[in-house]
PDB file of N, CA and C in Angstrom:
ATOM      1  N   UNK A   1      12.519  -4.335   9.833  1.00  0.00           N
ATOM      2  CA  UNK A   1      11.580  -4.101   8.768  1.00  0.00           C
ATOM      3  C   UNK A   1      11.812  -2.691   8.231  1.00  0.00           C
ATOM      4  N   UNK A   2      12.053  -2.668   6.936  1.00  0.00           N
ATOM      5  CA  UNK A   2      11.945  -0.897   6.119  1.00  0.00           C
ATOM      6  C   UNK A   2      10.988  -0.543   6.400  1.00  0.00           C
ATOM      7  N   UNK A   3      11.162   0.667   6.167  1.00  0.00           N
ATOM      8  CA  UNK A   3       9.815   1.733   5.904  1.00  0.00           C
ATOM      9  C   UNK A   3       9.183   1.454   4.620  1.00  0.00           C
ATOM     10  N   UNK A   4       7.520   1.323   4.906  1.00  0.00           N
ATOM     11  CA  UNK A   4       7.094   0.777   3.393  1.00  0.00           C
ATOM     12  C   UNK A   4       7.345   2.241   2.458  1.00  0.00           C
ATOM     13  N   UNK A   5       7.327   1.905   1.353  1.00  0.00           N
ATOM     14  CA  UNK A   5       7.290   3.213   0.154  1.00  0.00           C
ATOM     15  C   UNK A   5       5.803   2.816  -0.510  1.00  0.00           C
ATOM     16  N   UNK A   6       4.827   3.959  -1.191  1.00  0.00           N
ATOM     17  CA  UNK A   6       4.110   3.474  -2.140  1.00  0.00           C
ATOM     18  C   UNK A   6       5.021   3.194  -3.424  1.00  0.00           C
ATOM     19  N   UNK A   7       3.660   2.041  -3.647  1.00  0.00           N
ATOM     20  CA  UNK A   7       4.567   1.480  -5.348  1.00  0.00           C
ATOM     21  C   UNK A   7       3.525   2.289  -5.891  1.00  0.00           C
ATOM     22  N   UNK A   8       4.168   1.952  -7.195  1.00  0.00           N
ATOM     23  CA  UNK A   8       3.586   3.371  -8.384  1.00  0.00           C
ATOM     24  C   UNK A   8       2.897   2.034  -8.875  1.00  0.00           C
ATOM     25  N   UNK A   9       1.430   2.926  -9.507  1.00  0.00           N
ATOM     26  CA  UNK A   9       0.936   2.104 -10.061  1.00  0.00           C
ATOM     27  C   UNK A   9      -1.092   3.071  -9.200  1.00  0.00           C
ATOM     28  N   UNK A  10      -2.060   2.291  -9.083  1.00  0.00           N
ATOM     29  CA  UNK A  10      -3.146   3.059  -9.064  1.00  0.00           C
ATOM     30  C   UNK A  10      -3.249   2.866  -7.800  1.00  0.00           C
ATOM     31  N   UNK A  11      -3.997   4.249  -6.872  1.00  0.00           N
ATOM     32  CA  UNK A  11      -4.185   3.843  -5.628  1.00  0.00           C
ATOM     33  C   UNK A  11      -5.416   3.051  -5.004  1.00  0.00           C
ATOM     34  N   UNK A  12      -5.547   2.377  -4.502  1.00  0.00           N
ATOM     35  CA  UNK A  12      -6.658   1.444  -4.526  1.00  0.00           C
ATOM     36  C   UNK A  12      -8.261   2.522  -4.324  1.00  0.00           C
ATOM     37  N   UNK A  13      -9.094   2.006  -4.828  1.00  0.00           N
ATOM     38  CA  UNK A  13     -10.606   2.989  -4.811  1.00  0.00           C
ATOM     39  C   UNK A  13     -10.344   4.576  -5.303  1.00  0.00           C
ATOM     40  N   UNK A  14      -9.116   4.657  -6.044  1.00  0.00           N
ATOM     41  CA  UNK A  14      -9.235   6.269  -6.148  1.00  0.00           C
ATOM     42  C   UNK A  14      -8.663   6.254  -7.522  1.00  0.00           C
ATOM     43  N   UNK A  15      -9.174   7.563  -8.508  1.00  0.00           N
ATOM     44  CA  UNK A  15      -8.878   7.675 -10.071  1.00  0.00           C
ATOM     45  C   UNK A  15      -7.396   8.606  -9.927  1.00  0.00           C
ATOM     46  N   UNK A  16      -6.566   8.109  -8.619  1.00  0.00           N
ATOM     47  CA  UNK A  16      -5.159   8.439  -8.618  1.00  0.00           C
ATOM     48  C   UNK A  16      -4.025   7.525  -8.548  1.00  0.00           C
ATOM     49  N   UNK A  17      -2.885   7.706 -10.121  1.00  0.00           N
ATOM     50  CA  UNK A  17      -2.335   6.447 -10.063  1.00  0.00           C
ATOM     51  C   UNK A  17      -0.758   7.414  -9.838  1.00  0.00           C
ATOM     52  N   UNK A  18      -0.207   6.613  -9.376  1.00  0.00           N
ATOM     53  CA  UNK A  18       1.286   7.335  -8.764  1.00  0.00           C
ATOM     54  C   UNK A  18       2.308   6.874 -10.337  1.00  0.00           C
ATOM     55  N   UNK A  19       3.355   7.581 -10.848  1.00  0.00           N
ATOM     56  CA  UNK A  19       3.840   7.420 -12.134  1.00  0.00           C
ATOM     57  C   UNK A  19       4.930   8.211 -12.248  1.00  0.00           C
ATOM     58  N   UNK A  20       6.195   7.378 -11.910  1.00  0.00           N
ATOM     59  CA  UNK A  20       7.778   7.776 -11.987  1.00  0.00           C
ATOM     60  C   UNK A  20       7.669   9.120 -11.087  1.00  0.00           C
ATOM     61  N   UNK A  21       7.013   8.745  -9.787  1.00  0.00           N
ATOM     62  CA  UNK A  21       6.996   9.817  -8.677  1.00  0.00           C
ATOM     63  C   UNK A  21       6.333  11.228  -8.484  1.00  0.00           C
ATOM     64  N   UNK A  22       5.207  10.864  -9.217  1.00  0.00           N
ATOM     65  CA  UNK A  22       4.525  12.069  -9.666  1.00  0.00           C
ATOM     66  C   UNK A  22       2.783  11.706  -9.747  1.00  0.00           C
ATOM     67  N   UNK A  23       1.950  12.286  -8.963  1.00  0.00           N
ATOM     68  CA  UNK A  23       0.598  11.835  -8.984  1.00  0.00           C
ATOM     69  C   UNK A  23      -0.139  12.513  -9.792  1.00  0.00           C
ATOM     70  N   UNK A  24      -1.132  11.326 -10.639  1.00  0.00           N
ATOM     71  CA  UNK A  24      -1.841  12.077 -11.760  1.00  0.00           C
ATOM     72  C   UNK A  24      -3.274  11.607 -11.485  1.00  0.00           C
ATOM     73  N   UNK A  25      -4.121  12.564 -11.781  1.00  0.00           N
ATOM     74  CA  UNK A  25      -6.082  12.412 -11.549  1.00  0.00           C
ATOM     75  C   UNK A  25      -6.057  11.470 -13.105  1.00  0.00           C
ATOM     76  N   UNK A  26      -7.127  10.338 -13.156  1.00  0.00           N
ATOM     77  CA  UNK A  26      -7.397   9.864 -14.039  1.00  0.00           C
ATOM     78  C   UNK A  26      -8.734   9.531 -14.285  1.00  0.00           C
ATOM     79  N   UNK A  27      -9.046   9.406 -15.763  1.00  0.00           N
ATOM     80  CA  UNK A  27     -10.289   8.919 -16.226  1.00  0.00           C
ATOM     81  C   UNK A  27     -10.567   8.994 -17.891  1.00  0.00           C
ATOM     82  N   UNK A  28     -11.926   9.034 -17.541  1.00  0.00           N
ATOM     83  CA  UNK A  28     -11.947   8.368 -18.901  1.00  0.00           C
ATOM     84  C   UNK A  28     -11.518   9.270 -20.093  1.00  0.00           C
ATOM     85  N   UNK A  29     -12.277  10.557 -19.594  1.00  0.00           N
ATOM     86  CA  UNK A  29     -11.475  11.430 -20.691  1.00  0.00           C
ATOM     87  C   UNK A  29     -10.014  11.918 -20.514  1.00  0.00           C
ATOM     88  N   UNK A  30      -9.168  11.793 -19.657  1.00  0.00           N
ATOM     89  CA  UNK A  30      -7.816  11.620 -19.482  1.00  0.00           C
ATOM     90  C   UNK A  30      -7.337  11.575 -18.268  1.00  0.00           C
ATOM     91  N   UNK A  31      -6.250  12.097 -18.396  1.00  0.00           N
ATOM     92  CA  UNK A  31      -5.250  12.625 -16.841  1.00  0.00           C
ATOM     93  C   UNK A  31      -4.570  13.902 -16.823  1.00  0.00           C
ATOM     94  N   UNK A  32      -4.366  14.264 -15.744  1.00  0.00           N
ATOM     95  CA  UNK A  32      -4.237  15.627 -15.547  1.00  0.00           C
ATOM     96  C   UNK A  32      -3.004  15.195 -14.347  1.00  0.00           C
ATOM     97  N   UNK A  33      -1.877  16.532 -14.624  1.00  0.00           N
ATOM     98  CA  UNK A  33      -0.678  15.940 -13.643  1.00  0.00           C
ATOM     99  C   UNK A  33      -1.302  16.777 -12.196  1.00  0.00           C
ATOM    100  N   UNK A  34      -0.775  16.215 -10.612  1.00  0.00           N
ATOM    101  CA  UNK A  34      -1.434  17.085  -9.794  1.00  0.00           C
ATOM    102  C   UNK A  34      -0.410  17.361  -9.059  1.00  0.00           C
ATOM    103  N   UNK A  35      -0.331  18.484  -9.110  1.00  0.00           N
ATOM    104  CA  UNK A  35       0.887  19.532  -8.764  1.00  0.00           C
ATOM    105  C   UNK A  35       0.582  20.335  -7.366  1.00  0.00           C
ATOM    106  N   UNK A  36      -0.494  20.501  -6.590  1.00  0.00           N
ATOM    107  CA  UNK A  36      -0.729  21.274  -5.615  1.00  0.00           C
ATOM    108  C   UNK A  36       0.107  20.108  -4.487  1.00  0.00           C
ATOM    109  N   UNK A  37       1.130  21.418  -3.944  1.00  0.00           N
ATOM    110  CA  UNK A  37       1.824  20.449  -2.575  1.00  0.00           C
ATOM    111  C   UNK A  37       1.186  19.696  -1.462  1.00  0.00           C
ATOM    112  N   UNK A  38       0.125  20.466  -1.060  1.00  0.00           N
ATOM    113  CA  UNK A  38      -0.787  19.777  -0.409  1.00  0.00           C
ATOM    114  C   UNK A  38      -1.376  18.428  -0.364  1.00  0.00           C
ATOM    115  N   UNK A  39      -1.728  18.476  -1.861  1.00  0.00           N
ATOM    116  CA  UNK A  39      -2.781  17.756  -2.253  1.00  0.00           C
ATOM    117  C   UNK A  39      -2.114  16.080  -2.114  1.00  0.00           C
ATOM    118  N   UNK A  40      -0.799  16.657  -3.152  1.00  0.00           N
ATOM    119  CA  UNK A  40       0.040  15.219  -3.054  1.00  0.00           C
ATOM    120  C   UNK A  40       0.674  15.136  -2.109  1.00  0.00           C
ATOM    121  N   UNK A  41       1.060  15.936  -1.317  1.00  0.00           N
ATOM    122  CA  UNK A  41       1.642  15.417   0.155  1.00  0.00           C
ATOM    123  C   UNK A  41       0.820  14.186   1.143  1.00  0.00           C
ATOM    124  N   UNK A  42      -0.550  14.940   0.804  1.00  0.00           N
ATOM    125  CA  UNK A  42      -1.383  13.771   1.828  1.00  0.00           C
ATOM    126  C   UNK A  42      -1.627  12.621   0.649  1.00  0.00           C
ATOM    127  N   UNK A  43      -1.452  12.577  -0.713  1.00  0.00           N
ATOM    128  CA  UNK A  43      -1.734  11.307  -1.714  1.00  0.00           C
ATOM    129  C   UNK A  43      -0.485  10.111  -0.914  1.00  0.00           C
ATOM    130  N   UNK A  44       1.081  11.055  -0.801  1.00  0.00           N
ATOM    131  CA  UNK A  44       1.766  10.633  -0.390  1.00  0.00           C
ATOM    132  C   UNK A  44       1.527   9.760   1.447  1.00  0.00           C
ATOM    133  N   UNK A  45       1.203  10.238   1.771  1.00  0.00           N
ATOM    134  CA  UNK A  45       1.110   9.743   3.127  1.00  0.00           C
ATOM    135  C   UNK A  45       0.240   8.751   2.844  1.00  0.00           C
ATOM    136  N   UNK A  46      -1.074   8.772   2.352  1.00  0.00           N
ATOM    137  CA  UNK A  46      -2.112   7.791   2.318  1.00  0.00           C
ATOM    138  C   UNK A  46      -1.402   6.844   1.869  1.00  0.00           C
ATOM    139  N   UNK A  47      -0.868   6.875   0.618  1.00  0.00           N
ATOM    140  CA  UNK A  47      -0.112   5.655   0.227  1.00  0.00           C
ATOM    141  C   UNK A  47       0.599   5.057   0.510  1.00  0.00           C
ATOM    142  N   UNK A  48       1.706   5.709   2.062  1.00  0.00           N
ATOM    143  CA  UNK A  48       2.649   4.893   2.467  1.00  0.00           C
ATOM    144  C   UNK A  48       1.971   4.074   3.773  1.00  0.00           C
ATOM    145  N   UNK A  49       0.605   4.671   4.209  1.00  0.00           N
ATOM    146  CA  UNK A  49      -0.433   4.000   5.025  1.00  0.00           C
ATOM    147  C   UNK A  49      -0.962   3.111   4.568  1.00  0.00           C
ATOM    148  N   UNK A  50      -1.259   2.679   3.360  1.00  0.00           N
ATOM    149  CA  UNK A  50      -2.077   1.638   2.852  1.00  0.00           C
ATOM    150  C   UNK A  50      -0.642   0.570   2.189  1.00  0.00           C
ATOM    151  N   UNK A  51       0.396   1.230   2.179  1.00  0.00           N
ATOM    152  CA  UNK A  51       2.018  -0.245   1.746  1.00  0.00           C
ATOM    153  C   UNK A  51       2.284  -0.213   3.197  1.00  0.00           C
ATOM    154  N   UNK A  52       2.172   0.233   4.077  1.00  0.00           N
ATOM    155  CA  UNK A  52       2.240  -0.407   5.597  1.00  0.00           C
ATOM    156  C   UNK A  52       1.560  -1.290   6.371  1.00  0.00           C
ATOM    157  N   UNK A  53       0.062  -0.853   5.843  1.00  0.00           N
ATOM    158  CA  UNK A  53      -1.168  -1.958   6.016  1.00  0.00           C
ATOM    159  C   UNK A  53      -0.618  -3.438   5.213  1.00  0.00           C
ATOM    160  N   UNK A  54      -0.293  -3.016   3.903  1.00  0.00           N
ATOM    161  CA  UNK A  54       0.027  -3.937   2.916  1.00  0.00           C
ATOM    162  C   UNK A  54       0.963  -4.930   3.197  1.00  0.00           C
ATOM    163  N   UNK A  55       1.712  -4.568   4.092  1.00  0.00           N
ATOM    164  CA  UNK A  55       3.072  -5.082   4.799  1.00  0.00           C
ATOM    165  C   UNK A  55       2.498  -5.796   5.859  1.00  0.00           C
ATOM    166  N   UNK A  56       1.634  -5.215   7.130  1.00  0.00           N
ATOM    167  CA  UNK A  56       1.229  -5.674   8.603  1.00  0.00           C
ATOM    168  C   UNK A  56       0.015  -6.895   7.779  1.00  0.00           C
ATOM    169  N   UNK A  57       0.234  -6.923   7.009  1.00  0.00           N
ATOM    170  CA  UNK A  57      -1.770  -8.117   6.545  1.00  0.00           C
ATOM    171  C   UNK A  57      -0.619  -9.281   6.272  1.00  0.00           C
ATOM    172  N   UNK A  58       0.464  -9.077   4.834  1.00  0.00           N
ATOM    173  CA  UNK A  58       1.391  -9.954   4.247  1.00  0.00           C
ATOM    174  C   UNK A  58       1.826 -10.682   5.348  1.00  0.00           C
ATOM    175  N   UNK A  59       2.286  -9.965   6.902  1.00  0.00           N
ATOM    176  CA  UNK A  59       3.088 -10.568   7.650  1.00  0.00           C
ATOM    177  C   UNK A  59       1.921 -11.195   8.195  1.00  0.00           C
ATOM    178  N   UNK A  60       0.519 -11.027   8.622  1.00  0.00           N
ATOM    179  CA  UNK A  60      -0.004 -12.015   9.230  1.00  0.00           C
ATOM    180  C   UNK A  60      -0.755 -12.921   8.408  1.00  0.00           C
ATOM    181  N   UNK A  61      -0.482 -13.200   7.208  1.00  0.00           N
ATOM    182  CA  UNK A  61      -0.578 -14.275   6.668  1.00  0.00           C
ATOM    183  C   UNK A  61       0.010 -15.467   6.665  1.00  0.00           C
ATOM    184  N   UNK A  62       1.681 -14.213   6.631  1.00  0.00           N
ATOM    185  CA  UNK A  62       3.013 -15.579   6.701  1.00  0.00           C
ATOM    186  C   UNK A  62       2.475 -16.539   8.018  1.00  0.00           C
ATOM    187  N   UNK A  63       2.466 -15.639   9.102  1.00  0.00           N
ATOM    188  CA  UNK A  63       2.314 -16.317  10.512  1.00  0.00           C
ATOM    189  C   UNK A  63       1.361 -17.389  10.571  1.00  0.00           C
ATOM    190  N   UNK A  64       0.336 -16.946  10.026  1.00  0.00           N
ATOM    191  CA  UNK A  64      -0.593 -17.903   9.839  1.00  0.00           C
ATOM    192  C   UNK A  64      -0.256 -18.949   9.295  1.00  0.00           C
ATOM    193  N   UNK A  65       0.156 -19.085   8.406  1.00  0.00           N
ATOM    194  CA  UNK A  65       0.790 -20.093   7.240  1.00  0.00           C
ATOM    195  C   UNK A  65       1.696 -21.266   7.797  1.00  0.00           C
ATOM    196  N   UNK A  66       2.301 -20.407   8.577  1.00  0.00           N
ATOM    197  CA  UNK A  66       3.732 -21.300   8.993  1.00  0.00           C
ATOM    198  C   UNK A  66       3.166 -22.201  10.397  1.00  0.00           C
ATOM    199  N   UNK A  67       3.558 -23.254  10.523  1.00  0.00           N
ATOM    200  CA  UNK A  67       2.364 -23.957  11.712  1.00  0.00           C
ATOM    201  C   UNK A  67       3.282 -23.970  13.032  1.00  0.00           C
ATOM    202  N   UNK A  68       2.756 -23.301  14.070  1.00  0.00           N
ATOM    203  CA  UNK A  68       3.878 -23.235  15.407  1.00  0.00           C
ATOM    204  C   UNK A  68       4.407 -24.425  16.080  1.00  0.00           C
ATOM    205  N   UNK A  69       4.868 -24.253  16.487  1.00  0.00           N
ATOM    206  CA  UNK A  69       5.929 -25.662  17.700  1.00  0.00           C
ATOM    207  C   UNK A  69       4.952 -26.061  18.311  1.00  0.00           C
ATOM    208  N   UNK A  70       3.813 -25.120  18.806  1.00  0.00           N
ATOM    209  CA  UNK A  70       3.177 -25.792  19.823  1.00  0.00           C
ATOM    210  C   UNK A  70       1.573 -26.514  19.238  1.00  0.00           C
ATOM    211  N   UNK A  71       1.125 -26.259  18.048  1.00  0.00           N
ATOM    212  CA  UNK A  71       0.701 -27.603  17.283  1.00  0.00           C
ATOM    213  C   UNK A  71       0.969 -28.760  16.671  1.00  0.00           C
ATOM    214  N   UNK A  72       2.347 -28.661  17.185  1.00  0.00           N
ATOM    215  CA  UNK A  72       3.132 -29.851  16.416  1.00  0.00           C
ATOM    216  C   UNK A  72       2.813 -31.362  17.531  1.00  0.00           C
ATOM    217  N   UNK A  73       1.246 -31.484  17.557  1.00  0.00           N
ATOM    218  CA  UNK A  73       0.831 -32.362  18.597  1.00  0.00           C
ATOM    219  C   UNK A  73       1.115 -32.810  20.259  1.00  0.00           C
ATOM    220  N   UNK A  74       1.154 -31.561  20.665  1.00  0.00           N
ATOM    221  CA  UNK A  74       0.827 -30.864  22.233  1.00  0.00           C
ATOM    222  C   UNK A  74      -0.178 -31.430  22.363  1.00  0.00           C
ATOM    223  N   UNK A  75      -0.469 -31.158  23.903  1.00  0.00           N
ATOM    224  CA  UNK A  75      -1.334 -31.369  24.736  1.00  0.00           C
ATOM    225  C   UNK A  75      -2.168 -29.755  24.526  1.00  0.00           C
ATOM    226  N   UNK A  76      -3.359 -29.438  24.896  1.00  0.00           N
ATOM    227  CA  UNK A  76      -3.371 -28.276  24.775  1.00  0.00           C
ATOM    228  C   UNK A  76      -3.836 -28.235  26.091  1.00  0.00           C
TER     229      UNK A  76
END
């Protein structure tokens, strides 16, 4: 399995959307680019925590989905 990356696009519950690798504050009266290293370092981390989550949920769906050998009318 890769390492997840965030995808660009908005981060979920937050007025921060990621955009050709660069995090910007948004709303209604605009956006503002956010440049403090800090700030986006941890935007960065959160986001590759929540496409990892995004990844560990996808895979236990598949699992779910797919029906095992041993319901294939076993004894239980």
């Amino acid at each position: 399995m890769s390492a997840p990356t965030p995808r660009p696009g908005r981060l979920p519950r937050s007025p921060v959307v990621l955009r050709d690798g660069q995090w910007w504050l948004v709303s209604r009266a605009g956006s503002i680019l956010a440049t403090d290293p800090a700030f986006t370092s941890t935007l960065d981390a959160f986001a590759t925590a929540v496409a990892a989550a995004d990844q560990v949920v996808a895979g236990l769906h598949a699992r779910q989905s797919t029906p095992s050998s041993s319901d294939a009318g076993g004894e239980r």
